[in-house]
N, C-alpha and C. Protein backbone atom coordinates (compact mmCIF):
# COMPACT_ATOMS: atom_id res chain seq x y z
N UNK A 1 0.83 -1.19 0.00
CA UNK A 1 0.00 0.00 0.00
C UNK A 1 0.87 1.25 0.00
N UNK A 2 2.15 1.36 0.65
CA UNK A 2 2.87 2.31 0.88
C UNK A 2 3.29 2.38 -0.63
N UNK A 3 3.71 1.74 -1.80
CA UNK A 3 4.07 1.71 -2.45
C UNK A 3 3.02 2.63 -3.62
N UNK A 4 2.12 2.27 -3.34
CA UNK A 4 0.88 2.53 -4.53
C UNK A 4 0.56 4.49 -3.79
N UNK A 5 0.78 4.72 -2.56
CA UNK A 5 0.34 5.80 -2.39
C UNK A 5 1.82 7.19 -2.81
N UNK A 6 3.03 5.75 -2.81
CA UNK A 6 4.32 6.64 -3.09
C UNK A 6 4.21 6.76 -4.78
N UNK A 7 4.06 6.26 -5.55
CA UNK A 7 3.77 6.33 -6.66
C UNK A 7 2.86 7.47 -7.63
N UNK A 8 1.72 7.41 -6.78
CA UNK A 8 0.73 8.79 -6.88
C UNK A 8 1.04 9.59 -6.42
N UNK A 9 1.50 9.96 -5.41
CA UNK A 9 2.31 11.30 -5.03
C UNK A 9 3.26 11.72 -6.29
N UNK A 10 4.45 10.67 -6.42
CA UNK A 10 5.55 10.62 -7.57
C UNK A 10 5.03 11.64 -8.79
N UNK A 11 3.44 10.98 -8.96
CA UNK A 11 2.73 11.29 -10.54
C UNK A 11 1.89 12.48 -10.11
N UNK A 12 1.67 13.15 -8.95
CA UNK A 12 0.86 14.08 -8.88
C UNK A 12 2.54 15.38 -8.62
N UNK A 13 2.81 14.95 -8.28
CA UNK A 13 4.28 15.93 -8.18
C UNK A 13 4.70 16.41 -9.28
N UNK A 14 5.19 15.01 -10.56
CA UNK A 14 5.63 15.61 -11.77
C UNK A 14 4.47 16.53 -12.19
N UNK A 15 3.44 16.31 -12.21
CA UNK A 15 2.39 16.78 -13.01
C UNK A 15 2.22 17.87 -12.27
N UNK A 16 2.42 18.48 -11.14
CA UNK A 16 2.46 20.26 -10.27
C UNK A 16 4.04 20.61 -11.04
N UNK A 17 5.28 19.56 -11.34
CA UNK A 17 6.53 19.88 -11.32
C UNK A 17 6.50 20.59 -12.83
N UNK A 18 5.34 19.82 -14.01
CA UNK A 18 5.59 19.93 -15.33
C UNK A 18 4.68 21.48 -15.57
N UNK A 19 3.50 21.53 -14.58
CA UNK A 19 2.36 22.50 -14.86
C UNK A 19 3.23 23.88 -14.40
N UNK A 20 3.99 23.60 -13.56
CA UNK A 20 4.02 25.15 -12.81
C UNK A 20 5.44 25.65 -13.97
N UNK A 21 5.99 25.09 -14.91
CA UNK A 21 6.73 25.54 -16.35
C UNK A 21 5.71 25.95 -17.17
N UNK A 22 5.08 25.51 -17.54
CA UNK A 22 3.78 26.25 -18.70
C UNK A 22 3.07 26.89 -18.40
N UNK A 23 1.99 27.03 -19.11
CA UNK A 23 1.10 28.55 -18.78
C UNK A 23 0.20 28.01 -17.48
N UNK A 24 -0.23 29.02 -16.98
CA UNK A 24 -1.01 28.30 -15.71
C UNK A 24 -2.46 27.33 -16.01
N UNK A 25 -2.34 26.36 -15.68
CA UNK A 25 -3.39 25.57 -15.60
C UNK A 25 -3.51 25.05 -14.35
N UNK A 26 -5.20 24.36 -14.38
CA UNK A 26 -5.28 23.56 -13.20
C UNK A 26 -5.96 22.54 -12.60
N UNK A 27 -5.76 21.49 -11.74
CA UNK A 27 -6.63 20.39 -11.97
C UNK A 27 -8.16 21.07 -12.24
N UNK A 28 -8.51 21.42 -10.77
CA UNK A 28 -9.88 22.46 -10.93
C UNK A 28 -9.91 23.84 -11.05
N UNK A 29 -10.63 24.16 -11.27
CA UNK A 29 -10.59 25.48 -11.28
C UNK A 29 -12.55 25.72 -11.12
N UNK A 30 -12.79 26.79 -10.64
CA UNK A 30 -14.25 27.49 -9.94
C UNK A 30 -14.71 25.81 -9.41
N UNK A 31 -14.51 25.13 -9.31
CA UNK A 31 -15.13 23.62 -8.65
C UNK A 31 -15.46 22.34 -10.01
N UNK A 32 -14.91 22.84 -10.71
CA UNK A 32 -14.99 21.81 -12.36
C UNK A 32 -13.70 21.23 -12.64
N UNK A 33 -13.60 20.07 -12.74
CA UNK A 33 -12.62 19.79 -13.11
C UNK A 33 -12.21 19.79 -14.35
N UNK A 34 -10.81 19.90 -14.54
CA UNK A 34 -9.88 20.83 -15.80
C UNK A 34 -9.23 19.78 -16.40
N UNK A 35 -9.31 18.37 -15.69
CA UNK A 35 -7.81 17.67 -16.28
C UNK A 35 -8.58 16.41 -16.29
N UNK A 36 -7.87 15.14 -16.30
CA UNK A 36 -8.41 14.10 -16.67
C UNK A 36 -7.60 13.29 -16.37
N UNK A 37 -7.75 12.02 -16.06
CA UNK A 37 -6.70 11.05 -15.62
C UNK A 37 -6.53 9.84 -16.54
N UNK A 38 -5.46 9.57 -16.82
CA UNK A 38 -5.25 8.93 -18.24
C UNK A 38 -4.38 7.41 -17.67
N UNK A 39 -5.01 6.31 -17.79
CA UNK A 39 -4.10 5.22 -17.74
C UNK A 39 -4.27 4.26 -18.93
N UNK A 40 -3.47 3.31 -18.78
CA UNK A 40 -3.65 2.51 -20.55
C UNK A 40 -4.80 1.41 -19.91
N UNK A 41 -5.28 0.89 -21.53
CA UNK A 41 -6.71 0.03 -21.47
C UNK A 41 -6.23 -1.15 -20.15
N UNK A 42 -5.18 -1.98 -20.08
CA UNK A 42 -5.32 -3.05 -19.23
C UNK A 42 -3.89 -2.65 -18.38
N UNK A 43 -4.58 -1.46 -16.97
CA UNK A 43 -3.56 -1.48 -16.16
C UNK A 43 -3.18 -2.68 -15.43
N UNK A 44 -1.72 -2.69 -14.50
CA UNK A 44 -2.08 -3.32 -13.79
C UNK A 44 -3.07 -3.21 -12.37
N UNK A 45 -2.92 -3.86 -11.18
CA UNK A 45 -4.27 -3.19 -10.57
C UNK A 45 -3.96 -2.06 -9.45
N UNK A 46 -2.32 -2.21 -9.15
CA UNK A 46 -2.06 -0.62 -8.47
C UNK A 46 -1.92 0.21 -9.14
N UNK A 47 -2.11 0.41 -10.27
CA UNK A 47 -1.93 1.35 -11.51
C UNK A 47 -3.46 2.10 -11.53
N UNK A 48 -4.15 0.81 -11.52
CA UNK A 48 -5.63 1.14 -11.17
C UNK A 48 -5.99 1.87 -9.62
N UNK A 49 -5.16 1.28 -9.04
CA UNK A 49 -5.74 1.98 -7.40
C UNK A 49 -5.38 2.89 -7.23
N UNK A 50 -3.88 3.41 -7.87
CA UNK A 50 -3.06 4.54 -7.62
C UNK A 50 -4.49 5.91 -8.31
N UNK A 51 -4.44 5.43 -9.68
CA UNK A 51 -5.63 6.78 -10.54
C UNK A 51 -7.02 6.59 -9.79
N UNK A 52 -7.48 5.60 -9.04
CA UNK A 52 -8.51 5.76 -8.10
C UNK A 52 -7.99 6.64 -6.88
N UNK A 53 -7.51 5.96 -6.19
CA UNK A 53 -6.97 6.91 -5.19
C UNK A 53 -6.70 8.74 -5.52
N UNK A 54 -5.89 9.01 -6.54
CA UNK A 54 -6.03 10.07 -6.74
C UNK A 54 -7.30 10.73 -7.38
N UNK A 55 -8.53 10.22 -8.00
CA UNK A 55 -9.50 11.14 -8.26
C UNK A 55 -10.44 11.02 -6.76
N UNK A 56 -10.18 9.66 -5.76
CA UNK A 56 -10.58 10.19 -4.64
C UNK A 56 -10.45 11.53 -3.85
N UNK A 57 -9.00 11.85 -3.96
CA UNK A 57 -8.76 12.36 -3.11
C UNK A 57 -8.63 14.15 -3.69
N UNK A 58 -8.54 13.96 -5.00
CA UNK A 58 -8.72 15.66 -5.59
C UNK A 58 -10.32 15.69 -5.63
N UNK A 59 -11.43 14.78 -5.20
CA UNK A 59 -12.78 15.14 -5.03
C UNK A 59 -12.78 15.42 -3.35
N UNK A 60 -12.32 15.01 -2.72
CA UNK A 60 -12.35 15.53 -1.66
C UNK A 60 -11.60 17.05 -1.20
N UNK A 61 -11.01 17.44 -1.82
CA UNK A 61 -10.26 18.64 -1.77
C UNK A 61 -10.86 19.33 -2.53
N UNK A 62 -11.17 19.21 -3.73
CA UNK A 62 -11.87 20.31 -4.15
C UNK A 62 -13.67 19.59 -4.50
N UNK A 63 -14.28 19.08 -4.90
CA UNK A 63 -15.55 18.54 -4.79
C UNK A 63 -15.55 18.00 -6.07
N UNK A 64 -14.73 18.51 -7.24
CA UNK A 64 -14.61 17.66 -8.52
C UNK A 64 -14.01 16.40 -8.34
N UNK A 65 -14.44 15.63 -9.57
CA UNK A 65 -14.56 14.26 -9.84
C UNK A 65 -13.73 14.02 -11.02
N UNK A 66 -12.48 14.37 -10.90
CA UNK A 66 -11.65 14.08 -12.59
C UNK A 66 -11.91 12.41 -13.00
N UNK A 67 -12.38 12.77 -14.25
CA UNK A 67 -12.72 10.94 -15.29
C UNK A 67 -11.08 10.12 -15.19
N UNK A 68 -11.33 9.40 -14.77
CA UNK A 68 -10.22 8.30 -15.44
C UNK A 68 -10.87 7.79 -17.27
N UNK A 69 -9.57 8.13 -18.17
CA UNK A 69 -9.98 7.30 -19.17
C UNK A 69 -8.74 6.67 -19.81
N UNK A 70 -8.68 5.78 -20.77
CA UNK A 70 -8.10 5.12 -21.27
C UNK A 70 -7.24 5.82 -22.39
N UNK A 71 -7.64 6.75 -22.75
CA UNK A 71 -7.39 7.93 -24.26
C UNK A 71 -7.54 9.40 -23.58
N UNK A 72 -6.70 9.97 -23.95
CA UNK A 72 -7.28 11.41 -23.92
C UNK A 72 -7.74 12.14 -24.78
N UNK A 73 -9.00 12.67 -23.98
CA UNK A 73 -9.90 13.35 -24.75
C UNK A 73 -9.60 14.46 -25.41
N UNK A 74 -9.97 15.27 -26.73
CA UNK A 74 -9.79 16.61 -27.37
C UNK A 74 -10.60 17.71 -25.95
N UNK A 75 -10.10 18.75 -25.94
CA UNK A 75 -10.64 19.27 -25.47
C UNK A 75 -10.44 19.87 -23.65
N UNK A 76 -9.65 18.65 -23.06
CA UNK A 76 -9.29 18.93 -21.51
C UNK A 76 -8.15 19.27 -21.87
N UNK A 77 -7.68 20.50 -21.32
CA UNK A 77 -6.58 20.93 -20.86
C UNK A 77 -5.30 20.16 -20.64
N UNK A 78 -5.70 19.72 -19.08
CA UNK A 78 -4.80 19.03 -18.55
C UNK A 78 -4.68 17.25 -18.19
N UNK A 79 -3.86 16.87 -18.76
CA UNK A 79 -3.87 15.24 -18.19
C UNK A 79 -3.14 14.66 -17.53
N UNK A 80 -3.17 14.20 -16.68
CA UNK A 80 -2.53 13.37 -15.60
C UNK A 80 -2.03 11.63 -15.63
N UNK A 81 -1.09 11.66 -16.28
CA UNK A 81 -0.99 9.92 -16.87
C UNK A 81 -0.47 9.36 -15.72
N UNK A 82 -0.86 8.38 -14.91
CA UNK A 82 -0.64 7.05 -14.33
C UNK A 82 -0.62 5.80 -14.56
N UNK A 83 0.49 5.66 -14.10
CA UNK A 83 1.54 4.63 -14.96
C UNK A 83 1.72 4.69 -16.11
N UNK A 84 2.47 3.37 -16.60
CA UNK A 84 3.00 3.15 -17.99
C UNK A 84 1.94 3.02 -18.94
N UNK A 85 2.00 3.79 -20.07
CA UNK A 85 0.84 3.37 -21.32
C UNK A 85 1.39 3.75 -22.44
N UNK A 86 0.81 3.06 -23.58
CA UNK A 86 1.24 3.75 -25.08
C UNK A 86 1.19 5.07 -25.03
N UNK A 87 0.57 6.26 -24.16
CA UNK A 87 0.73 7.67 -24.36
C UNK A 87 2.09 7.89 -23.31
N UNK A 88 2.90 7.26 -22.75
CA UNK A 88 3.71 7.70 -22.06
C UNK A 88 4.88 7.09 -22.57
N UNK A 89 5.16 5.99 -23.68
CA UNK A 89 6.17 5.50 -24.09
C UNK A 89 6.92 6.82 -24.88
């Protein structure tokens, strides 16, 4: 468990480490979420718990619900990839 929560931290860090270089964006913004959480079609299953865990816990902080999806969508801003996938090779 320690492992899966060090991991999401890891991926929520780069992703404050990569955002705060570009123009300002943000997960939420006015209480909507801005970004999206991106893992490949057959994670493994802390890969899965890690991108659960984190849209748990950015709905509890701010009240949005960022989608986990498999693809990223046209249109969101920001994406948040957890773990390894064809968009991160």
């Amino acid at each position: 468990m320690k492992h899966v929560l060090l991991a999401a931290a890891m991926c929520v860090f780069s992703v404050f480490a990569a955002q705060a270089l570009a123009a300002e964006q943000f997960l939420v913004k006015d209480g909507r979420a801005q970004a999206e959480i991106i893992i490949a079609e057959n994670p493994p299953r802390t890969v899965r718990l890690a991108a659960h865990e984190l849209q748990n816990y950015v709905e509890k902080i701010s009240g949005a619900r960022l989608p986990i999806a498999t693809q990223p969508s046209d249109g969101v801003p920001v994406r948040v990839y957890v773990g390894r996938s064809p968009h991160t090779d």
